[in-house]
N, C-alpha and C. Protein backbone atom coordinates (compact mmCIF):
# COMPACT_ATOMS: atom_id res chain seq x y z
N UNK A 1 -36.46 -70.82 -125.84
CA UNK A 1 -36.93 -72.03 -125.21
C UNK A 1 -36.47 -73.21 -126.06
N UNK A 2 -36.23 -74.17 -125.33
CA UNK A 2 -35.52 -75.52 -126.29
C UNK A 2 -36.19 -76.84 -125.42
N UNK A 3 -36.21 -77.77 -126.28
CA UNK A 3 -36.61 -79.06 -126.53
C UNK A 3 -35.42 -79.84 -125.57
N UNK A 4 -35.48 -80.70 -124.49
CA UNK A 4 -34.83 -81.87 -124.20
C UNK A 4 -35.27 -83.37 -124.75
N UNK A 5 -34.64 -83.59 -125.93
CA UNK A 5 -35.78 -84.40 -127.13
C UNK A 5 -35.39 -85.61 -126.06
N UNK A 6 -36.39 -86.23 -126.27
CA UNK A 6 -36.43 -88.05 -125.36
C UNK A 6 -35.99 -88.87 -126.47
N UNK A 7 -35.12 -88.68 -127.72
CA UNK A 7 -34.50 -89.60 -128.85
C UNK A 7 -33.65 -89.75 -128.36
N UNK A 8 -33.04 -88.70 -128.25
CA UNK A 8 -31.56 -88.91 -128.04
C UNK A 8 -30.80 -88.16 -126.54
N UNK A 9 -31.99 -87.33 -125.47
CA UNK A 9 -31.93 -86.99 -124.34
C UNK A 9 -30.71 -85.86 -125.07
N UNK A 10 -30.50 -84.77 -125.82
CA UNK A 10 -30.30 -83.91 -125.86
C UNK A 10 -31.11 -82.67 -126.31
N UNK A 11 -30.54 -80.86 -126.47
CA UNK A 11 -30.99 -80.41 -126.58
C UNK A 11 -31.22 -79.56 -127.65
N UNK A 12 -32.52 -79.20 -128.32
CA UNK A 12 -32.71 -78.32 -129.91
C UNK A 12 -33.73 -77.88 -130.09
N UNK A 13 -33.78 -77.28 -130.81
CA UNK A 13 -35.55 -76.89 -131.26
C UNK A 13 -36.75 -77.56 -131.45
N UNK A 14 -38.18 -76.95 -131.23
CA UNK A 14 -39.20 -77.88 -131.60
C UNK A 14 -39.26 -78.41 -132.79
N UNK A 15 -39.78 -79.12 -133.26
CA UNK A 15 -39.92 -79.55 -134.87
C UNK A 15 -40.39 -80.95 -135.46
N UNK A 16 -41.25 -81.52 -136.16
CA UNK A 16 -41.57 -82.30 -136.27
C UNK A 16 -41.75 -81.90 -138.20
N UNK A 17 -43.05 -83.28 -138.31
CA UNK A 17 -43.00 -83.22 -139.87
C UNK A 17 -44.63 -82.87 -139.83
N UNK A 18 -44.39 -82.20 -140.89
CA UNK A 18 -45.97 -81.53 -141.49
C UNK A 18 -47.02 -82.40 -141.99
N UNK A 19 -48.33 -82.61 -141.54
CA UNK A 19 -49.14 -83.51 -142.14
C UNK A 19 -49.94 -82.78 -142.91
N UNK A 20 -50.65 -83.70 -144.43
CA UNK A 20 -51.31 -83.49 -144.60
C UNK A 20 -51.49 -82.43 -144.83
N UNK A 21 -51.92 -81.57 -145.57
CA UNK A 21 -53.06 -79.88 -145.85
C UNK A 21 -52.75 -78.81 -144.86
N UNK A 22 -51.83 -79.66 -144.15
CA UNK A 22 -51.16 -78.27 -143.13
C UNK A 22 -50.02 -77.79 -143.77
N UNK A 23 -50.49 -76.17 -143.23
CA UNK A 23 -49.43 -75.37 -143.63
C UNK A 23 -48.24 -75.36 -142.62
N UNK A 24 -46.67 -75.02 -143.14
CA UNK A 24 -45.96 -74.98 -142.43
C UNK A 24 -45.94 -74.14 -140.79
N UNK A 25 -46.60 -72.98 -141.16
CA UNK A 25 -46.70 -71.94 -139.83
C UNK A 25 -47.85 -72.90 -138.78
N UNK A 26 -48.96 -73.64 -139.51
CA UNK A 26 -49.71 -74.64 -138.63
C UNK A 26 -48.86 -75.68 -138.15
N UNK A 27 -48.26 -76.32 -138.58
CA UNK A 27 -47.26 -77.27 -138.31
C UNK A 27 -46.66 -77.09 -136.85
N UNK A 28 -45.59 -76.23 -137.15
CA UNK A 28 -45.47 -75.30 -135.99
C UNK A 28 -45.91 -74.91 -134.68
N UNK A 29 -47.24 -74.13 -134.67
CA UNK A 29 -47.70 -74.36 -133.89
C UNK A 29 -47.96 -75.63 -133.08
N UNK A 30 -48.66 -76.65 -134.21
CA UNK A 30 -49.09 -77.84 -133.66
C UNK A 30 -47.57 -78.49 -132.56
N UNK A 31 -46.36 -78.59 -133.28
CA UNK A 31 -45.38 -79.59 -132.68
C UNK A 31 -44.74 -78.28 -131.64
N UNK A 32 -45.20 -77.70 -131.56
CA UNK A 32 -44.47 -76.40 -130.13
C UNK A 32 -45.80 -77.07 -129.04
N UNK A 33 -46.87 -77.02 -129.24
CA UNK A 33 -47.67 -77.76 -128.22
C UNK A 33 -47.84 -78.76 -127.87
N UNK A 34 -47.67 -79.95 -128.54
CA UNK A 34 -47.41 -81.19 -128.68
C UNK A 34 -46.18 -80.95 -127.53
N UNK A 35 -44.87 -80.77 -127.98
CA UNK A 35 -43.75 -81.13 -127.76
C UNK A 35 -43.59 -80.25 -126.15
N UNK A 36 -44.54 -78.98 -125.94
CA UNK A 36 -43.98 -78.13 -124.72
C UNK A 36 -45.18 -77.60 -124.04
N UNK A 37 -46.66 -77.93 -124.05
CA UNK A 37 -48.14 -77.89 -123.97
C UNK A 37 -48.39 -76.00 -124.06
N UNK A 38 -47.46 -75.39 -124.50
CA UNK A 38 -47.54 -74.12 -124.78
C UNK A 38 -48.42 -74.01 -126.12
N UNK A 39 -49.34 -73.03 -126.48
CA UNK A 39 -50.07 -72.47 -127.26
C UNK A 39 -49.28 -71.23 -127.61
N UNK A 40 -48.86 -71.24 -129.21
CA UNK A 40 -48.03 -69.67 -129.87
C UNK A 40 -48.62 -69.38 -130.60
N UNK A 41 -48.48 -67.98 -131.14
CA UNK A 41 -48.64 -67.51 -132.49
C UNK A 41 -47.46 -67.32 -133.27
N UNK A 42 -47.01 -67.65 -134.53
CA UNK A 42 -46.25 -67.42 -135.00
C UNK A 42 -46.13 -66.27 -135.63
N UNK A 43 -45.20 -65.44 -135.15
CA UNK A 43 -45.28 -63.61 -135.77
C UNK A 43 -44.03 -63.68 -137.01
N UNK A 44 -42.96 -64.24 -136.85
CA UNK A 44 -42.55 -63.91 -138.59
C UNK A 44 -41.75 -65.06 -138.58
N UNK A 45 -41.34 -65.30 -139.96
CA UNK A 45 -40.31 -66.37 -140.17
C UNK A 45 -38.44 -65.85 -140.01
N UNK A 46 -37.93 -66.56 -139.03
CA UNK A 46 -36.59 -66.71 -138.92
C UNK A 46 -35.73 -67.18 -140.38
N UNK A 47 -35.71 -68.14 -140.79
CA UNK A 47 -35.19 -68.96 -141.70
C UNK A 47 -35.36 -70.27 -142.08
N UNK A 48 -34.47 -70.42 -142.78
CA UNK A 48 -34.86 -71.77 -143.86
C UNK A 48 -33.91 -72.60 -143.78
N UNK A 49 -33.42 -73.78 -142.95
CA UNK A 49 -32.29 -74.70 -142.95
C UNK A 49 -32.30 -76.24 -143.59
N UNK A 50 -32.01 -76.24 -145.20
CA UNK A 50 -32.26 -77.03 -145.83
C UNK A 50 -30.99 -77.95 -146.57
N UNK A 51 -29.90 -77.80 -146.20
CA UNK A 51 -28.75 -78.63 -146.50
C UNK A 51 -28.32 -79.38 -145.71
N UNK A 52 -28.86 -79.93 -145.11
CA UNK A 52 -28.31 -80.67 -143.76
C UNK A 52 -29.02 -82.47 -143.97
N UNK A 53 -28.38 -83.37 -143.22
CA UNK A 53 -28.50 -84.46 -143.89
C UNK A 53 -28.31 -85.54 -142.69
N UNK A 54 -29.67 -86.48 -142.49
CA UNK A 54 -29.90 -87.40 -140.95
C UNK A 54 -29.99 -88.27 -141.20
N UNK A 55 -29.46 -89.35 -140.14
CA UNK A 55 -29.32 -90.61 -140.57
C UNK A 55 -30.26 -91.23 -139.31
N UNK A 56 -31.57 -91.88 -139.53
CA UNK A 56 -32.25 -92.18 -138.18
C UNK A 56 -31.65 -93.72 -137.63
N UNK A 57 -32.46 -93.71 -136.53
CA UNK A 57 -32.21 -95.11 -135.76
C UNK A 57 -32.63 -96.61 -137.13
N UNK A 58 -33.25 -96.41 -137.51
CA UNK A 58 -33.67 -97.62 -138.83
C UNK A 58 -32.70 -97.52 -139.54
N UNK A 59 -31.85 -96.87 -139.67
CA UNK A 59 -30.64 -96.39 -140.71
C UNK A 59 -30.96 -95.54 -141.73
N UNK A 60 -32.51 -95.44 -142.06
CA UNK A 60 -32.76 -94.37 -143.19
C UNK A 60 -32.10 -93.25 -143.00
N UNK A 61 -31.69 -93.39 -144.14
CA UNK A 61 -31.16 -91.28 -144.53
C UNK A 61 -32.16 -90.26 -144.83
N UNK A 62 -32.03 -88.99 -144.77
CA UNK A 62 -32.87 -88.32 -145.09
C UNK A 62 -32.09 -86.72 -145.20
N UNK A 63 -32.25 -85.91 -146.08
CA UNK A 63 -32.29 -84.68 -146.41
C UNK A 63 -32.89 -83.91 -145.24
N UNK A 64 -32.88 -82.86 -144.49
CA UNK A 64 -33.78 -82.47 -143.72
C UNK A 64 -33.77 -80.98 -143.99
N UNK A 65 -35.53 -80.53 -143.73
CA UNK A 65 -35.43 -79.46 -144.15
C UNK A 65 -36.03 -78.58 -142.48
N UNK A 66 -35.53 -77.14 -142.13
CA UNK A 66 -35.98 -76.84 -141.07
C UNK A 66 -36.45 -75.86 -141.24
N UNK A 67 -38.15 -75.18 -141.15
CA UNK A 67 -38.48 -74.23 -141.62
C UNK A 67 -38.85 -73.21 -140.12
N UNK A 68 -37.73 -72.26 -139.82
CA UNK A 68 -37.71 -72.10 -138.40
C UNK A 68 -38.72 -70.62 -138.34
N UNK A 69 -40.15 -70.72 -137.40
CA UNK A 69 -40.76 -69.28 -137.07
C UNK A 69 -40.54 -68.91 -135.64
N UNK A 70 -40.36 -67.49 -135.38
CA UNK A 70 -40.41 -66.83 -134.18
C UNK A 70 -42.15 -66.77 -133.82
N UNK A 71 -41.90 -67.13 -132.49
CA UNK A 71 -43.54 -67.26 -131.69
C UNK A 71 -43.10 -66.77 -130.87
N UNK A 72 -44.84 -66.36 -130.08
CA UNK A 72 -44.66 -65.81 -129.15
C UNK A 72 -45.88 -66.46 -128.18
N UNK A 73 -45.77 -66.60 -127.03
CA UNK A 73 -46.69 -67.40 -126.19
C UNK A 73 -47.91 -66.72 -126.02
N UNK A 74 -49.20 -68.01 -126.04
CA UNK A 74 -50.32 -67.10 -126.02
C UNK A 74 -51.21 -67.54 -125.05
N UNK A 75 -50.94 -68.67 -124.41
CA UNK A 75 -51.57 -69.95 -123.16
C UNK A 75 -50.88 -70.89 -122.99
N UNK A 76 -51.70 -71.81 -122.40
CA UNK A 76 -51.00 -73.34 -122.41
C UNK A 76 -50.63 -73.19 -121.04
N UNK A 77 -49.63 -74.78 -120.96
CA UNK A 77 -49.64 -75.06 -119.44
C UNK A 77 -48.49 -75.75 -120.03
N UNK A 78 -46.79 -75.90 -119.04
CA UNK A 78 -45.62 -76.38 -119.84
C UNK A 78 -45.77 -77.59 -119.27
N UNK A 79 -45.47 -78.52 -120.47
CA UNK A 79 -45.08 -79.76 -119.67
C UNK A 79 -43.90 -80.36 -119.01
N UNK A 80 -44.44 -81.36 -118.00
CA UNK A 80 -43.07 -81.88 -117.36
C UNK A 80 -41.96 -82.65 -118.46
N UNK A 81 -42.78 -83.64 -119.11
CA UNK A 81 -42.12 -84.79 -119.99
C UNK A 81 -43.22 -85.49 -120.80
N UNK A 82 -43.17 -86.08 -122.10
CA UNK A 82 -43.84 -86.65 -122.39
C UNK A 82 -43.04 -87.49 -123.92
N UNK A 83 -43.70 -88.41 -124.54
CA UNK A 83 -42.57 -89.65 -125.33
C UNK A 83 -41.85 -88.46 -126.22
N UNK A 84 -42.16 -87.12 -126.17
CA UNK A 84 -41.32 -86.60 -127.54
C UNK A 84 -40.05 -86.12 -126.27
N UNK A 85 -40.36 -85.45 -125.06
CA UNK A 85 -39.76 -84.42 -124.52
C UNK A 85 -39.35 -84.52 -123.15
N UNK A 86 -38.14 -85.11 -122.87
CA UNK A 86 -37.33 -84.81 -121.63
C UNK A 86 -37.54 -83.86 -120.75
N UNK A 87 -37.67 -82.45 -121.39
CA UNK A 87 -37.45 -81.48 -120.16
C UNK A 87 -37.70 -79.92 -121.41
N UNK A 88 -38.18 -79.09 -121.21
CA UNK A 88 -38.31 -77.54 -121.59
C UNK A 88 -37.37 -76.91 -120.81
N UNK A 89 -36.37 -76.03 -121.20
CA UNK A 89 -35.89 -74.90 -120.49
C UNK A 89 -35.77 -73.36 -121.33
N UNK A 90 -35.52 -73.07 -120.84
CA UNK A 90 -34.85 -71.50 -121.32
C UNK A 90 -33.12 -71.27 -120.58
N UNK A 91 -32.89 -70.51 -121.86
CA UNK A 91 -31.21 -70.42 -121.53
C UNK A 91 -30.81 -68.78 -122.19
N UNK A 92 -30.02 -68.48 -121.41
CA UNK A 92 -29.18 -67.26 -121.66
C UNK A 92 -28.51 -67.15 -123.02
N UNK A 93 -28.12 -66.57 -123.93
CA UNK A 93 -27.44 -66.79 -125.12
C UNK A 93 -26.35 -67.02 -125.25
N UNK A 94 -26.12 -66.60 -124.00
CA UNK A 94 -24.57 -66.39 -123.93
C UNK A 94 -23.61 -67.90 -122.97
N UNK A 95 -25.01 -68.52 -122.76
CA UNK A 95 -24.49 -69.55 -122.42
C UNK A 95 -25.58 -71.25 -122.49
N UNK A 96 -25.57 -71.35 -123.86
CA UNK A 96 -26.53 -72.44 -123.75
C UNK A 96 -25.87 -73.96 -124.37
N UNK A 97 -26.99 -74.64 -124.08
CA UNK A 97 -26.54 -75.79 -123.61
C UNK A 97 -25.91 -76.88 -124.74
N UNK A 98 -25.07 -77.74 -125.10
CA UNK A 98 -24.81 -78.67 -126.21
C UNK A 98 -26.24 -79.12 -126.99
N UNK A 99 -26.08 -78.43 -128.31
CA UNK A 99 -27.12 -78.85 -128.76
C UNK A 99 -26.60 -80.35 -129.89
N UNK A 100 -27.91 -81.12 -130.17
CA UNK A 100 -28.12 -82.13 -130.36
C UNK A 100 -27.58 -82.79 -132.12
N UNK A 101 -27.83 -81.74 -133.07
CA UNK A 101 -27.19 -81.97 -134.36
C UNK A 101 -26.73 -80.20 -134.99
N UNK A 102 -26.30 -80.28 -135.92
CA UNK A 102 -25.35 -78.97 -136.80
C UNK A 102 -26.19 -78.40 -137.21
N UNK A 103 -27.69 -78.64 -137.72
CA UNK A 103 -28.72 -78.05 -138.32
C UNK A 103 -29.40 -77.50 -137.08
N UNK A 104 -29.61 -77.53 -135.85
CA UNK A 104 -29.97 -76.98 -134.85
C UNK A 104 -28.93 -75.76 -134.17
N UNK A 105 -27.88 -76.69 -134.46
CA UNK A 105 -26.57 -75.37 -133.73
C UNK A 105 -26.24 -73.98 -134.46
N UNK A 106 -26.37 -74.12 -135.84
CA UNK A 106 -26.67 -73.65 -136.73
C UNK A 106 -27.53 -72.57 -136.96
N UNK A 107 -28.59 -72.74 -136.14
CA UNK A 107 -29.92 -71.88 -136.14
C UNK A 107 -29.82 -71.08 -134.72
N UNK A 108 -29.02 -71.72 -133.98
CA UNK A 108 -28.79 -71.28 -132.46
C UNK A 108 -27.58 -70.04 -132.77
N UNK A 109 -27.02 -70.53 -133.64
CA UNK A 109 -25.78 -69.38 -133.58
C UNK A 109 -26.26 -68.30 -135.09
N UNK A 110 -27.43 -68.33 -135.62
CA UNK A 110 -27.27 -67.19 -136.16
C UNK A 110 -28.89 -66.67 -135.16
N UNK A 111 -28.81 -67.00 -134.53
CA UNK A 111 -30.53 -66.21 -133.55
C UNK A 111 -29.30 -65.71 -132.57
N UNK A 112 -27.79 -66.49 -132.39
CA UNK A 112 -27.08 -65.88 -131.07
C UNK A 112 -26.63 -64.32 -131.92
N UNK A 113 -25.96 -64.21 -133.44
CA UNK A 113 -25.59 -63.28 -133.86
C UNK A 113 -26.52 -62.04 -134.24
N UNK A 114 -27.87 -62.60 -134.32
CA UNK A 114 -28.66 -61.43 -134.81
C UNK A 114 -29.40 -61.64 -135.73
N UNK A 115 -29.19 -62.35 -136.97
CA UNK A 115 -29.40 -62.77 -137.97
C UNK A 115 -30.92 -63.22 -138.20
N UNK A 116 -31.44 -62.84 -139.24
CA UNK A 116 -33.07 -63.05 -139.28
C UNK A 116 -33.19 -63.49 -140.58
N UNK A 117 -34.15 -63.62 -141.38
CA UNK A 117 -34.80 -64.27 -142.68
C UNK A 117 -33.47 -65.16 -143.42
N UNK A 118 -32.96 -66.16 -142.18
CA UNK A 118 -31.36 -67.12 -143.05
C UNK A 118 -32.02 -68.03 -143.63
N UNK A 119 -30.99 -68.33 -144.95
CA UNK A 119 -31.53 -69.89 -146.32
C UNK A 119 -30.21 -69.88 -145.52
N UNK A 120 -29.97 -71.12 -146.01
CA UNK A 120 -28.93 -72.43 -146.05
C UNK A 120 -29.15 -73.67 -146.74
């Protein structure tokens, strides 16, 4: 399942930034519901995508780090759109859609190869 982010009206993973006393696997959860009104559990960690480097709309730079878990749906109701999210879909592997930056494509092509517990 992927994100149609309303930043930049393309497509990538959920993800936001961790507040506060939350743990990363809470995090997670929180911005997968936020961002897609789905409720997950997170069952193990995928990988760790931490060399990658964003430049936002203010011009700030930033280091970005992506701490990616496999979920699995547990409720919820999907949403249509809302200020984070264009559109939710699901896509075939074998044929998905232009994703949005290298640190997302990145994570798309080692979940396309097989690949589980990746650093970068």
């Amino acid at each position: 399942m992927l994100q149609k982010r309303s930043d930049c009206n393309e497509w990538g993973f959920f993800g936001g930034l961790v507040e506060l006393g939350e743990s990363l696997a809470e995090a997670a959860v929180r911005e997968v519901k936020e961002e897609s009104g789905y409720d997950v559990a997170v069952t193990s960690l995928f990988g760790i995508y931490s060399k990658y480097f964003a430049t936002y709309a203010n011009q700030d730079e930033a280091q970005t780090v992506c701490t990616l878990f496999k979920a699995k749906i547990i409720g919820g109701t999907p949403i249509v759109a809302n200020r984070e999210t264009n559109e939710i879909g699901y896509f075939d592997l074998s044929d998905p859609p232009k994703i949005f930056c290298r640190q997302h494509q990145d994570i798309l092509d080692d979940l396309i190869s097989g690949k589980e517990f990746v650093y970068r």
